[in-house]
C-alpha atoms as a PDB file:
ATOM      1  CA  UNK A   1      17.027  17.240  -7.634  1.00  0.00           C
ATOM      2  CA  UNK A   2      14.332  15.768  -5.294  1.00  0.00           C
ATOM      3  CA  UNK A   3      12.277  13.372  -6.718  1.00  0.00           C
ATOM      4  CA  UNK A   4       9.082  11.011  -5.738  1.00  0.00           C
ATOM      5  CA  UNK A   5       8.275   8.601  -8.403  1.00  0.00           C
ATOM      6  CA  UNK A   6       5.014   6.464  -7.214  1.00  0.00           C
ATOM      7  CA  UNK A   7       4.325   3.264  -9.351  1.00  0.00           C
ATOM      8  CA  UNK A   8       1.972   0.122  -8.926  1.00  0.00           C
ATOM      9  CA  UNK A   9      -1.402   1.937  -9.731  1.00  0.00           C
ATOM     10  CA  UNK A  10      -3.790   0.205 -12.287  1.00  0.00           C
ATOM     11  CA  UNK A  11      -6.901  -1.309 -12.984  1.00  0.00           C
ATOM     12  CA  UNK A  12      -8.513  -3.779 -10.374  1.00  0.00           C
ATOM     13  CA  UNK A  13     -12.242  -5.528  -9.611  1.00  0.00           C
ATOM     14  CA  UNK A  14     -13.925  -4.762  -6.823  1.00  0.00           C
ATOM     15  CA  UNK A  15     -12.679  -6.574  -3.622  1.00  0.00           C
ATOM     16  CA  UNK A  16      -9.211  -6.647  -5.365  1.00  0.00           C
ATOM     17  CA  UNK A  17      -5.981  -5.584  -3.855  1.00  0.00           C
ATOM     18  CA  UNK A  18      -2.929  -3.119  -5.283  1.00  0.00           C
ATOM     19  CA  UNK A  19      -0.060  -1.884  -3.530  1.00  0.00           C
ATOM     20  CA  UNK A  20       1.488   1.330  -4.093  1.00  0.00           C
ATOM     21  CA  UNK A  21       5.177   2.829  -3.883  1.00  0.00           C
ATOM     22  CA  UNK A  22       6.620   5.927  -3.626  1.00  0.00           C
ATOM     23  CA  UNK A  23      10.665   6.143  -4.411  1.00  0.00           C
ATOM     24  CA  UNK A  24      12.222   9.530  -3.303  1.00  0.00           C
ATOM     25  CA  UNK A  25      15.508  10.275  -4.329  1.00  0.00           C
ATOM     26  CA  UNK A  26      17.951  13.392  -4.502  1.00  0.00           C
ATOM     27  CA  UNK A  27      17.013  14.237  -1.010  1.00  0.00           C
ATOM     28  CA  UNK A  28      20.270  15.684   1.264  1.00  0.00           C
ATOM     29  CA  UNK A  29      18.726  14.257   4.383  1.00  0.00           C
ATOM     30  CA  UNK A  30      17.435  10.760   5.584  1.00  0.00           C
ATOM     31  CA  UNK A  31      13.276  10.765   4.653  1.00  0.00           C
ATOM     32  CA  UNK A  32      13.275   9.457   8.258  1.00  0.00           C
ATOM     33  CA  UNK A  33      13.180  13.006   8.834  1.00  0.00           C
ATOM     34  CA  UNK A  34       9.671  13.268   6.972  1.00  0.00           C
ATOM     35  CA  UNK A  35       6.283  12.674   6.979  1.00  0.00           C
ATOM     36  CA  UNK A  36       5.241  10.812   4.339  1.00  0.00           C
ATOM     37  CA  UNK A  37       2.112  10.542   2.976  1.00  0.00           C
ATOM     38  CA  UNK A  38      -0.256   9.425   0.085  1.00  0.00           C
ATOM     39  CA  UNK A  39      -2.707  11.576  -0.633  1.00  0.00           C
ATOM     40  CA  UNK A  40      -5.860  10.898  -4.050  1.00  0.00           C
ATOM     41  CA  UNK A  41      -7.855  13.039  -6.107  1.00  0.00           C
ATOM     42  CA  UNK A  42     -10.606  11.965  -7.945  1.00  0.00           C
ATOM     43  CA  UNK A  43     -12.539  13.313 -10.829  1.00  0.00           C
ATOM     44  CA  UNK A  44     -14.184  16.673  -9.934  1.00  0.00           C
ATOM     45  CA  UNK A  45     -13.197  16.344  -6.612  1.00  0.00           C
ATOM     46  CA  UNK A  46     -10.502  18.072  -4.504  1.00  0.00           C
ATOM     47  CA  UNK A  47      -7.095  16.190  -3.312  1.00  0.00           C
ATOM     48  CA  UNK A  48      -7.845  14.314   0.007  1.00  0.00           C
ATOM     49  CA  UNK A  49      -5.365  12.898   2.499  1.00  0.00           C
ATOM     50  CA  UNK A  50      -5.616   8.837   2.766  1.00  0.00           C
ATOM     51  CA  UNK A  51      -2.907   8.275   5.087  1.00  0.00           C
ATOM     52  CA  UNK A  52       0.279   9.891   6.723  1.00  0.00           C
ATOM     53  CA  UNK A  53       3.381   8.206   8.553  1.00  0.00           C
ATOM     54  CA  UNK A  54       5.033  10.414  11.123  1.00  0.00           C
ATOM     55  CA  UNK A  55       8.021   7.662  11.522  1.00  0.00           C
ATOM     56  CA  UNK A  56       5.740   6.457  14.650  1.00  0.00           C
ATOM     57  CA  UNK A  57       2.200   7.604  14.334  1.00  0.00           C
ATOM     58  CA  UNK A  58      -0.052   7.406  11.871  1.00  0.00           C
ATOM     59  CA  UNK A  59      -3.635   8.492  10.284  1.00  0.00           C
ATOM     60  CA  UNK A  60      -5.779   7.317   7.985  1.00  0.00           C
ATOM     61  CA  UNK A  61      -8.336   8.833   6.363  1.00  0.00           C
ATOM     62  CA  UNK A  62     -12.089   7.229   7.796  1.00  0.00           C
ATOM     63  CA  UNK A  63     -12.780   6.066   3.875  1.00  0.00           C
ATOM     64  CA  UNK A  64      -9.707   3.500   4.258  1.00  0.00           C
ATOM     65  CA  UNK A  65      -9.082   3.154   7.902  1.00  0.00           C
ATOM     66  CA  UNK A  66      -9.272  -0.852   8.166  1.00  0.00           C
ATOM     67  CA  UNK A  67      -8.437  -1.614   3.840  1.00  0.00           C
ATOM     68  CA  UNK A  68      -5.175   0.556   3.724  1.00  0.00           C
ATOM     69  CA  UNK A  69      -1.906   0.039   5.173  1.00  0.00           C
ATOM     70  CA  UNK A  70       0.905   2.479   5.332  1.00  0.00           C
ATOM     71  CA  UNK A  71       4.540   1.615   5.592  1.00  0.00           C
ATOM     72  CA  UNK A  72       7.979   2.905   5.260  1.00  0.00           C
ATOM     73  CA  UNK A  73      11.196   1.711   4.538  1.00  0.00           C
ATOM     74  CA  UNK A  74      13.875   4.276   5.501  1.00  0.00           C
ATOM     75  CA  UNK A  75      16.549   2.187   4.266  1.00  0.00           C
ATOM     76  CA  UNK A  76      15.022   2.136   1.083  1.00  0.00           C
ATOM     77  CA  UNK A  77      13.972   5.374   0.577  1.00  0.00           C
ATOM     78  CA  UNK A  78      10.446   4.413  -0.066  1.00  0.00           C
ATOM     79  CA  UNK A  79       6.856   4.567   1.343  1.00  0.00           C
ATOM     80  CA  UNK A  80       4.137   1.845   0.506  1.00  0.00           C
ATOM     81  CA  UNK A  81       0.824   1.806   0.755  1.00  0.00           C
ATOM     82  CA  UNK A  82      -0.873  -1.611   0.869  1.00  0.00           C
ATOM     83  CA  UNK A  83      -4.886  -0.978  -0.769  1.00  0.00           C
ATOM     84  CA  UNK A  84      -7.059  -4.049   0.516  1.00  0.00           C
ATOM     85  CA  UNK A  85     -11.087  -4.790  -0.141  1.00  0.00           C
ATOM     86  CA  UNK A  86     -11.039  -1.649  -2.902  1.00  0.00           C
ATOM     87  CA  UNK A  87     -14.143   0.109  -3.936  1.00  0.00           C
ATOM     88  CA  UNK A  88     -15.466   1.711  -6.691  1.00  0.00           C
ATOM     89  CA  UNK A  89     -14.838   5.190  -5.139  1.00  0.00           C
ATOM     90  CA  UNK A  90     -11.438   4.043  -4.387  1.00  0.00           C
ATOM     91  CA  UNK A  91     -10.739   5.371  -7.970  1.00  0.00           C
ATOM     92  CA  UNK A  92      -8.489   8.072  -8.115  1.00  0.00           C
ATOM     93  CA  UNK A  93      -4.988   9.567  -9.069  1.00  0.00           C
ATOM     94  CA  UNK A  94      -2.868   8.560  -6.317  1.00  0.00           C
ATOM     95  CA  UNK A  95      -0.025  11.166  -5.179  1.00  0.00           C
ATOM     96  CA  UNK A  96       2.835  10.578  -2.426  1.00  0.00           C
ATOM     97  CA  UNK A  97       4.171  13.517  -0.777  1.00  0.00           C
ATOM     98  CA  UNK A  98       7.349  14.320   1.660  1.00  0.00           C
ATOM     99  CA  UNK A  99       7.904  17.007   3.882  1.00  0.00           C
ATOM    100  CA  UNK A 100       9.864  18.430   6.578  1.00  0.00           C
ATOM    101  CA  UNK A 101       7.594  21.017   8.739  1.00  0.00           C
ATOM    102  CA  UNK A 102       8.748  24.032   8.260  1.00  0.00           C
ATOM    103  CA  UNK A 103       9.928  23.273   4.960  1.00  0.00           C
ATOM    104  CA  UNK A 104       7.745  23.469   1.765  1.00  0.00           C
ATOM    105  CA  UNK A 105       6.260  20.097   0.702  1.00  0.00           C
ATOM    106  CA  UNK A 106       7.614  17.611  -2.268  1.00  0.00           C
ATOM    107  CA  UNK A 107       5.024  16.020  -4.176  1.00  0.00           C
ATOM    108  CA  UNK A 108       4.683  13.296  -7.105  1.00  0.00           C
ATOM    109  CA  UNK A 109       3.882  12.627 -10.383  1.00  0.00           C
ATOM    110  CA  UNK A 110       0.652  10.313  -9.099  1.00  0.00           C
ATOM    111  CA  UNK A 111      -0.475   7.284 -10.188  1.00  0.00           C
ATOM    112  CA  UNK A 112      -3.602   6.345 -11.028  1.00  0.00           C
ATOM    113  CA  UNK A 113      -6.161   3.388  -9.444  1.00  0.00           C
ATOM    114  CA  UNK A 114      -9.153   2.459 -11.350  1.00  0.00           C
ATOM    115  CA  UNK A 115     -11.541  -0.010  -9.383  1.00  0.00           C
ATOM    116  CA  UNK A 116     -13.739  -1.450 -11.987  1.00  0.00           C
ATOM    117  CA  UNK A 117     -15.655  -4.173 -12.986  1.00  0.00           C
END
């Protein structure tokens, strides 16, 4: 059974830092294989794409492009993403998903980011 648990999400002042993984498991092939990506949705608001690895490029979203990092670790089976100088409308549920073009896409649970003072 395929499986992407994300964890480090919680509360954090503006300015603060949190960094994010994404464990897949259950998975017959290496996740070098896919593109991984976190993706947010906040409140009222429709999921958005923040950044995607391609195993060489990647994207970022313009709202994080400079403050986020992606990574991988193929070894490892995980995908990080490193949140730097976060904002208020950083807040969001935070989801990681996997796929393998043409196959259907795996998603998370999310986790979720509150930027607060």
């Amino acid at each position: 059974q395929v499986q992407l648990v994300e964890s480090g999400g919680g509360l954090v002042q503006p300015g603060g830092s949190l960094r994010l993984s994404c464990v897949a498991s259950g998975f017959t092939d290496s996740i070098s294989s896919y593109v991984m990506s976190w993706y947010r949705q906040a409140p009222g608001k429709e999921r958005e794409l923040v950044a995607a690895n391609y195993g060489g490029p990647i994207t970022y979203a313009d709202s994080v492009r400079g403050r986020f990092t992606i990574s991988r670790d193929n070894a490892k089976n995980t995908v990080y993403l490193q949140m730097n100088s976060l904002k208020f409308e950083d807040t969001a549920v935070y989801y990681c998903k996997a796929v393998r073009p043409p196959r259907v896409p795996y998603w998370g649970q999310g986790t979720q980011v509150t930027v607060s003072s």
